[in-house]
C-alpha atoms as a PDB file:
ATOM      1  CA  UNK A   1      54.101 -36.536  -0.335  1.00  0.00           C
ATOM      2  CA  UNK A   2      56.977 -38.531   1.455  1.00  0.00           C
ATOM      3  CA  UNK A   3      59.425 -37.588  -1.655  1.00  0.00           C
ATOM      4  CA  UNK A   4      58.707 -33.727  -1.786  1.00  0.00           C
ATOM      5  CA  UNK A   5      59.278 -33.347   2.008  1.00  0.00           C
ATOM      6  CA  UNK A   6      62.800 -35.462   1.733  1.00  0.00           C
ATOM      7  CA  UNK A   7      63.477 -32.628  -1.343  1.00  0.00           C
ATOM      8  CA  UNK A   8      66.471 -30.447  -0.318  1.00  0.00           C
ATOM      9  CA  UNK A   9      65.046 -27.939  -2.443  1.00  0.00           C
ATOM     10  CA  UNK A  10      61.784 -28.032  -0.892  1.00  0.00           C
ATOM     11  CA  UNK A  11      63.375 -28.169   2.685  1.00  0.00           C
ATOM     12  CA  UNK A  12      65.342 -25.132   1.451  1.00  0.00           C
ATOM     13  CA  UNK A  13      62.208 -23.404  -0.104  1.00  0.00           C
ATOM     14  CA  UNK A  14      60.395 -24.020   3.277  1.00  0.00           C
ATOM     15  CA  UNK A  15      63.400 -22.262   5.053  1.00  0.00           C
ATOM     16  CA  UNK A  16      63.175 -19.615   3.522  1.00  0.00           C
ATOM     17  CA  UNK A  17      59.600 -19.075   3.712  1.00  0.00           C
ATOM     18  CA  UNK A  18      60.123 -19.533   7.183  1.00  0.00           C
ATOM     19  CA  UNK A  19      62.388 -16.802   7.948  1.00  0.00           C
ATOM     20  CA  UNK A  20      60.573 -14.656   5.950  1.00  0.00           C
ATOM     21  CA  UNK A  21      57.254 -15.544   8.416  1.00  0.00           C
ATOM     22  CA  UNK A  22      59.197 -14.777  11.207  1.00  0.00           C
ATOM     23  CA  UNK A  23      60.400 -11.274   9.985  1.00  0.00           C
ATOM     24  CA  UNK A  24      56.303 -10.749   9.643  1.00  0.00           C
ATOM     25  CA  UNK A  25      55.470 -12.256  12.750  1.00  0.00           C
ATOM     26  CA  UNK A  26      57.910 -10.446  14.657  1.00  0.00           C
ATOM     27  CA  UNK A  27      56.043  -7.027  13.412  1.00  0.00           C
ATOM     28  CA  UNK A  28      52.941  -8.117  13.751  1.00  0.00           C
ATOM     29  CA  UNK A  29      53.336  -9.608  17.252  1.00  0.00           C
ATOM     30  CA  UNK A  30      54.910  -6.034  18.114  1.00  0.00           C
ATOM     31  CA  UNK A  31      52.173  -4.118  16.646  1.00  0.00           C
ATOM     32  CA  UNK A  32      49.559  -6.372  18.369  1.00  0.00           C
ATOM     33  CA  UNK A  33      52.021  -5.484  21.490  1.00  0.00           C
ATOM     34  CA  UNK A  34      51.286  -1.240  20.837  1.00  0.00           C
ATOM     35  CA  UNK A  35      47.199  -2.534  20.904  1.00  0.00           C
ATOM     36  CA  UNK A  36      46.699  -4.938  23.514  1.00  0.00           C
ATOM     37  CA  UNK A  37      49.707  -5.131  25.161  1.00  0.00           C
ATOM     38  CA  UNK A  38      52.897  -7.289  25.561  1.00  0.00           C
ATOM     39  CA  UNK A  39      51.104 -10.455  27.853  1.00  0.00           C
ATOM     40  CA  UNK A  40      48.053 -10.244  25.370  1.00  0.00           C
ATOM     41  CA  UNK A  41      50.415 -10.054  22.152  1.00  0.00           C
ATOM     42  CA  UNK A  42      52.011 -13.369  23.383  1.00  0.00           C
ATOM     43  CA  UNK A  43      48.735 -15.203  24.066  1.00  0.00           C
ATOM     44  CA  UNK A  44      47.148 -14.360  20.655  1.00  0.00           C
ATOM     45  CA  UNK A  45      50.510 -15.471  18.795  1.00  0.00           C
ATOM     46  CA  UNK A  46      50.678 -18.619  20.741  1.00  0.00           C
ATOM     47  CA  UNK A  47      46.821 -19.409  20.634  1.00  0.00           C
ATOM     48  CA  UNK A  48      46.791 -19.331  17.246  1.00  0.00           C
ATOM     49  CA  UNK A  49      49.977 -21.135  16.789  1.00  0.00           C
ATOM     50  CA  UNK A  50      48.500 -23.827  19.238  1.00  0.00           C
ATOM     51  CA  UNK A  51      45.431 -24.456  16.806  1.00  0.00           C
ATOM     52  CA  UNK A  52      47.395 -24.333  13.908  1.00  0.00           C
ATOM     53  CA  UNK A  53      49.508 -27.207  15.350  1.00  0.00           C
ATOM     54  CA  UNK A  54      46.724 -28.602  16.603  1.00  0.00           C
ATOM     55  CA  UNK A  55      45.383 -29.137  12.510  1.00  0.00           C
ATOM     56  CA  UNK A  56      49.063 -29.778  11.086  1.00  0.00           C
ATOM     57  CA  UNK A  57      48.607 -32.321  13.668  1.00  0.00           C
ATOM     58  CA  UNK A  58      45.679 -33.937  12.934  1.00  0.00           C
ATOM     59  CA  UNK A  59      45.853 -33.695   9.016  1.00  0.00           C
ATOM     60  CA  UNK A  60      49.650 -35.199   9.453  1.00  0.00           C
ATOM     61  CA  UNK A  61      48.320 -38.392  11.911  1.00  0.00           C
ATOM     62  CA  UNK A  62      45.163 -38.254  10.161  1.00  0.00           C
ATOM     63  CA  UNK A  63      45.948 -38.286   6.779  1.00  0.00           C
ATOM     64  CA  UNK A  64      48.638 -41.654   7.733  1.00  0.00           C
ATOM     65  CA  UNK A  65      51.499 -39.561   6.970  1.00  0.00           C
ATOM     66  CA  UNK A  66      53.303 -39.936  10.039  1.00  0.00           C
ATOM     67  CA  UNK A  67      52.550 -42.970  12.671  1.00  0.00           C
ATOM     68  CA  UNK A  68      50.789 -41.707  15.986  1.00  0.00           C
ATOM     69  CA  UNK A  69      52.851 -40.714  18.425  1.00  0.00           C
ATOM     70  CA  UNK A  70      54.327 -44.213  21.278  1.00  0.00           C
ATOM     71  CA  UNK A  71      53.876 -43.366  24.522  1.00  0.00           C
ATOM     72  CA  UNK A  72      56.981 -45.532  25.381  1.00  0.00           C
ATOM     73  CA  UNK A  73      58.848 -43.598  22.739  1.00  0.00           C
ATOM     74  CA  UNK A  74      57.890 -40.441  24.082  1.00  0.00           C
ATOM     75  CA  UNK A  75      58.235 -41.240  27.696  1.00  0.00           C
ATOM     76  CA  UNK A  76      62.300 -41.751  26.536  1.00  0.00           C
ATOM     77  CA  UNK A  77      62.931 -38.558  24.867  1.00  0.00           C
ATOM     78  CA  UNK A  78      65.371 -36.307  26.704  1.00  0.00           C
ATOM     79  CA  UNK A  79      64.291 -33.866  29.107  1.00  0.00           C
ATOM     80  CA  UNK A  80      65.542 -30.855  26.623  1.00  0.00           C
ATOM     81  CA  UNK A  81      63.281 -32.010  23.947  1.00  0.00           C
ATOM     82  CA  UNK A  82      60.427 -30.680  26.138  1.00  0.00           C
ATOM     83  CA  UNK A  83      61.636 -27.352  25.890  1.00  0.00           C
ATOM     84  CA  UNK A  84      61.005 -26.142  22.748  1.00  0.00           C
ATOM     85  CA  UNK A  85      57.536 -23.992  23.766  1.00  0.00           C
ATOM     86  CA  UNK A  86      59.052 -22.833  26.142  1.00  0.00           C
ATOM     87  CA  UNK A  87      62.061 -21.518  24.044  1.00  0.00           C
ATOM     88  CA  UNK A  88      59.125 -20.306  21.927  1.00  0.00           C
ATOM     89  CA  UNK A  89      57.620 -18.273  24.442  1.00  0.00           C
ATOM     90  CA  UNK A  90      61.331 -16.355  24.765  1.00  0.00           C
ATOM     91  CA  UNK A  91      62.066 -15.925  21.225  1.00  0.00           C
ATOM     92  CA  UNK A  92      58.484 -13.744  20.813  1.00  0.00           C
ATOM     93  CA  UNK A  93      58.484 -12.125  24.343  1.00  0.00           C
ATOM     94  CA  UNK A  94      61.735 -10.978  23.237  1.00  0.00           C
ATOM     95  CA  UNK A  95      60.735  -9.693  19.954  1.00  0.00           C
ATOM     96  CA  UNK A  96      57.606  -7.975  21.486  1.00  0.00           C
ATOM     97  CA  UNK A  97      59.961  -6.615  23.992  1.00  0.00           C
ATOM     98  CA  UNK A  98      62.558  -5.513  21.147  1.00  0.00           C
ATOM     99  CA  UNK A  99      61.490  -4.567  18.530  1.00  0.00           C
ATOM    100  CA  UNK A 100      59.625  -1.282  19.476  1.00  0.00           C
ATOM    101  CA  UNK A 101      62.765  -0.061  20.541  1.00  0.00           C
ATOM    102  CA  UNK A 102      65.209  -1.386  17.975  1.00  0.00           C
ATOM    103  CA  UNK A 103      62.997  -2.196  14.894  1.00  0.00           C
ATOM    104  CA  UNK A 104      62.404  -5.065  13.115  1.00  0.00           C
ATOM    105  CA  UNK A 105      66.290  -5.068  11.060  1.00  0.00           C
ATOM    106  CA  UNK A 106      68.320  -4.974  14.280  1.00  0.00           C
ATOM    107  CA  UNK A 107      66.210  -7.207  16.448  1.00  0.00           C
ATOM    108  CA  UNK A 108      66.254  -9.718  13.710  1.00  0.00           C
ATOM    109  CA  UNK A 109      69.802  -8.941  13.039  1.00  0.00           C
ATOM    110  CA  UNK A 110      70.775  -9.853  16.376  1.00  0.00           C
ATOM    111  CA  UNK A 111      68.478 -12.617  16.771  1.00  0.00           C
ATOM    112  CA  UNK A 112      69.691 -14.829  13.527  1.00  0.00           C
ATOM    113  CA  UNK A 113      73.526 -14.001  14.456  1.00  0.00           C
ATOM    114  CA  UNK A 114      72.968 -15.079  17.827  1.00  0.00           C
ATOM    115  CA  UNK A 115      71.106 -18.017  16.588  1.00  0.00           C
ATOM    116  CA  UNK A 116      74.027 -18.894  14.059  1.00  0.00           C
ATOM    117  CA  UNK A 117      77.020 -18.885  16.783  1.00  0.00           C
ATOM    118  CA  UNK A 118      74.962 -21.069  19.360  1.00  0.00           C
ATOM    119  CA  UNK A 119      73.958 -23.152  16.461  1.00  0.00           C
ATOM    120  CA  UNK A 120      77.859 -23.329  15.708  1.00  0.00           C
ATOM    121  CA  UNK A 121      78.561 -23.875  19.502  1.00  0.00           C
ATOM    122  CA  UNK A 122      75.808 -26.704  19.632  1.00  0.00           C
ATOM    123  CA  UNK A 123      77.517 -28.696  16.311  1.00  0.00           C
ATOM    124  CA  UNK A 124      80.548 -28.491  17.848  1.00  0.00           C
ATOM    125  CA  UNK A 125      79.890 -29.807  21.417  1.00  0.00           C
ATOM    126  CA  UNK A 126      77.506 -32.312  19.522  1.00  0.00           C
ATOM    127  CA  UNK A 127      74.589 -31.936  22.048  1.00  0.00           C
ATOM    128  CA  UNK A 128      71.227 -31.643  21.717  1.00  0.00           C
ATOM    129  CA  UNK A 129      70.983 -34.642  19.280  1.00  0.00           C
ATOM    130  CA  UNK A 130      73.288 -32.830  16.241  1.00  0.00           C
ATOM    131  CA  UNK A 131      76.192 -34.955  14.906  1.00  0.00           C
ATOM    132  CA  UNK A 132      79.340 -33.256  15.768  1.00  0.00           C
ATOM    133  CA  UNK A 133      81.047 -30.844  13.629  1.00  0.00           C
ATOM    134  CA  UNK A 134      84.026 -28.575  14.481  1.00  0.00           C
ATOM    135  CA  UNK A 135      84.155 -25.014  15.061  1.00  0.00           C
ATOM    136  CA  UNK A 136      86.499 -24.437  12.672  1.00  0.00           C
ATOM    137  CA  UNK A 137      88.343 -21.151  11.688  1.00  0.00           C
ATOM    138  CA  UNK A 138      86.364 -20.397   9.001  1.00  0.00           C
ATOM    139  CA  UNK A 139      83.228 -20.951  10.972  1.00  0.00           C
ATOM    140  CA  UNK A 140      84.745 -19.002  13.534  1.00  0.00           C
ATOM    141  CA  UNK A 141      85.511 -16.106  11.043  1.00  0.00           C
ATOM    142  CA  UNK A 142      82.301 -16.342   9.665  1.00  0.00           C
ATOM    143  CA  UNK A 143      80.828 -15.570  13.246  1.00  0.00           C
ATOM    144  CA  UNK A 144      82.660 -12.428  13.428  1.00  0.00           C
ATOM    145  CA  UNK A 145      81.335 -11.537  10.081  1.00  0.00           C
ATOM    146  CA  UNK A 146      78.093 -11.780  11.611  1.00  0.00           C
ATOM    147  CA  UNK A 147      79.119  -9.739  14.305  1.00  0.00           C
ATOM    148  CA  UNK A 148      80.272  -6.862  12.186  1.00  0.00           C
ATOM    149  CA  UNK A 149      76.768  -7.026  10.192  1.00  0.00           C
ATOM    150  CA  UNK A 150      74.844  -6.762  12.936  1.00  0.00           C
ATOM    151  CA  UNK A 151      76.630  -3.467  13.979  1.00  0.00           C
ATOM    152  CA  UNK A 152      76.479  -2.378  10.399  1.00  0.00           C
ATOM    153  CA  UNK A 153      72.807  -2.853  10.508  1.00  0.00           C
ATOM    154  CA  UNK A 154      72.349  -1.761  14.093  1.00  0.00           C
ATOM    155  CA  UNK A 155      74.438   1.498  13.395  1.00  0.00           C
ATOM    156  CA  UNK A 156      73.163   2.643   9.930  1.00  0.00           C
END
């Protein structure tokens, strides 16, 4: 199991899988939004992320593929690596919020070019745990590429 999770081909399989999930979850979360309404869309998507993480959890510990968590170890980690349900919790409110009014291309659109740039900004500063890597021009250019697809998408 250990060598088909270090696979770059798997890791880029699972990648894509993933941003194809969250293209789905964004409309379902918005439909569930137009039924129950935005709080109750958010609750449903987190619930059943929570016991979904709750087995990966237990078949990952369980099954001795991964050591139990230290409670030294985690007691170190940063205060920012705490944040991550909450940064959850913003990336589908926003979507739910969103993507009645813009649709699913646009909202997405935004989201991965905005995700991109910071992404870019975070390599370069180096925080948050990533190895440094320069904002270079092309990077830089790239961005505005993004930019210009977004209003291509947003427009047409």
């Amino acid at each position: 199991m250990g060598d088909l999770l270090s696979n770059v081909v798997f890791s880029g399989f699972l990648l894509i899988l993933a941003g194809i999930t969250l293209a789905l979850q964004s409309g379902a979360n918005a439909t569930l939004n137009r039924y129950g309404g935005r709080s109750f869309a958010a609750v449903i998507s987190f619930v059943f992320g929570t016991l979904a993480s709750l087995i990966f959890f237990a078949v990952d510990v369980g099954g001795h593929f991964t050591p139990a968590p230290n409670a030294d170890a985690i007691k170190a980690a940063p205060a920012y690596a705490w944040l991550g349900g909450l940064l959850g919790f913003i990336y589908v409110t926003s979507n739910i919020f969103s993507i009645p009014r813009l649709g699913a291309g646009t909202t997405l659109s935004i989201f991965v070019c905005s995700q991109v740039i910071m992404a870019c900004v975070i390599d370069h500063l180096g925080v948050i745990g990533d190895p440094q890597r320069t904002y270079s021009t092309w990077r830089i250019l790239a961005s505005f590429g993004l930019v210009f697809f977004v209003f291509i998408i947003a427009r047409f």
